[in-house]
C-alpha atoms as a PDB file:
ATOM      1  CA  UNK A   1      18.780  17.136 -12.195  1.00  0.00           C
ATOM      2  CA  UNK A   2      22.384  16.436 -13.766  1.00  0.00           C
ATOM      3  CA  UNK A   3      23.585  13.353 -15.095  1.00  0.00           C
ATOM      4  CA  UNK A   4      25.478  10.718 -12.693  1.00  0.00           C
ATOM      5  CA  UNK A   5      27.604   7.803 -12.892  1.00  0.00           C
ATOM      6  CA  UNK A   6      26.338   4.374 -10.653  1.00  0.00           C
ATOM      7  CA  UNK A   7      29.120   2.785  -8.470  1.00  0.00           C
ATOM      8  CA  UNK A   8      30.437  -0.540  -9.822  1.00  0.00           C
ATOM      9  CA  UNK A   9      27.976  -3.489  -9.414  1.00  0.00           C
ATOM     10  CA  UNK A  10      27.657  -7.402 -10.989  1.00  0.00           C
ATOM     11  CA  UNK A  11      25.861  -8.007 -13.316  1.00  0.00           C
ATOM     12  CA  UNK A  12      24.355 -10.970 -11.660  1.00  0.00           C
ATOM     13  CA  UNK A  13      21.989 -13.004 -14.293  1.00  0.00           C
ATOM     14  CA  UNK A  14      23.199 -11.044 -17.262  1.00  0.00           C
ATOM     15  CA  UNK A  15      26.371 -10.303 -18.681  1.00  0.00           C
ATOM     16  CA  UNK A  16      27.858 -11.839 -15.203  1.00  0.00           C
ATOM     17  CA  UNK A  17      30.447  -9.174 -15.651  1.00  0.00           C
ATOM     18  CA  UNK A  18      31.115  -5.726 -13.633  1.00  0.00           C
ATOM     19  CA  UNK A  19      29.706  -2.673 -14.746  1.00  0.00           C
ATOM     20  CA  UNK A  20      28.634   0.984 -14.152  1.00  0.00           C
ATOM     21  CA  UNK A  21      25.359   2.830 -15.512  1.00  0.00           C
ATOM     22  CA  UNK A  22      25.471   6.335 -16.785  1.00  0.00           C
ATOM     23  CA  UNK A  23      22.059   7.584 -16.547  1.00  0.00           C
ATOM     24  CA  UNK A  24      20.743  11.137 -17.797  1.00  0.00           C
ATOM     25  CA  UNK A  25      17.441  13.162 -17.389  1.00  0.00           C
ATOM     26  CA  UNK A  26      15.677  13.909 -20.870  1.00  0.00           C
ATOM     27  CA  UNK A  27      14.511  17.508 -20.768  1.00  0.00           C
ATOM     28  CA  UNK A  28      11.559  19.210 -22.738  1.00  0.00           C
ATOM     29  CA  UNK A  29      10.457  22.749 -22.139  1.00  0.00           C
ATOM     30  CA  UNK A  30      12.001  22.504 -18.353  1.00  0.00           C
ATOM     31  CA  UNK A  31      10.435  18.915 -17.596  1.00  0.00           C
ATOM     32  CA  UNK A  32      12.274  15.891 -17.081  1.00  0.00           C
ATOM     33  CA  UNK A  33      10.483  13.658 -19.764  1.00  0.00           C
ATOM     34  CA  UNK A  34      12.275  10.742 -19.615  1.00  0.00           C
ATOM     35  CA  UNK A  35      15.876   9.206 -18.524  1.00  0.00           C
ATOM     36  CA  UNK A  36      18.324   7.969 -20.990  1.00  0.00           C
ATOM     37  CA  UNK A  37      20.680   4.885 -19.654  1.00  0.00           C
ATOM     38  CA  UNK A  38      23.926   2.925 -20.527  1.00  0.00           C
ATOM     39  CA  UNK A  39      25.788   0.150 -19.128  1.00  0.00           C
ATOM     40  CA  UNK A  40      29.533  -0.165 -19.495  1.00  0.00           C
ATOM     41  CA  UNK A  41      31.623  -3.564 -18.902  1.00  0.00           C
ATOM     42  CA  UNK A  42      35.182  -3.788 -19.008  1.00  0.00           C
ATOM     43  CA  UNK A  43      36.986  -2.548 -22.150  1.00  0.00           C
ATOM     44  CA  UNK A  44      39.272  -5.255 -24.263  1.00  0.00           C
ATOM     45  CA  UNK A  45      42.940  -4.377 -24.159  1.00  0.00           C
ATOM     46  CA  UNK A  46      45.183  -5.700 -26.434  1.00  0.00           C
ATOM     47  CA  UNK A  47      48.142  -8.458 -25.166  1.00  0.00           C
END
């Protein structure tokens, strides 16, 4: 299983705010043990 990138969504009742998800599979000895996750809004830019 590889890592993978969501589409953009809302963030509807959170950070009201678009995002993506990253999400990865944490492997042990050749099992997937676990899936890591993180969410990333829109980046500040400077005026």
């Amino acid at each position: 299983m590889a890592a993978v990138w969501s589409e953009p969504y809302f963030d509807a009742g959170g950070g009201e705010i678009n995002m993506v998800t990253y999400a990865a599979p944490v492997v042990k000895d050749g099992v997937i043990i676990g899936v890591l996750t993180a969410d990333f809004g829109p980046l500040a830019t400077a005026p």
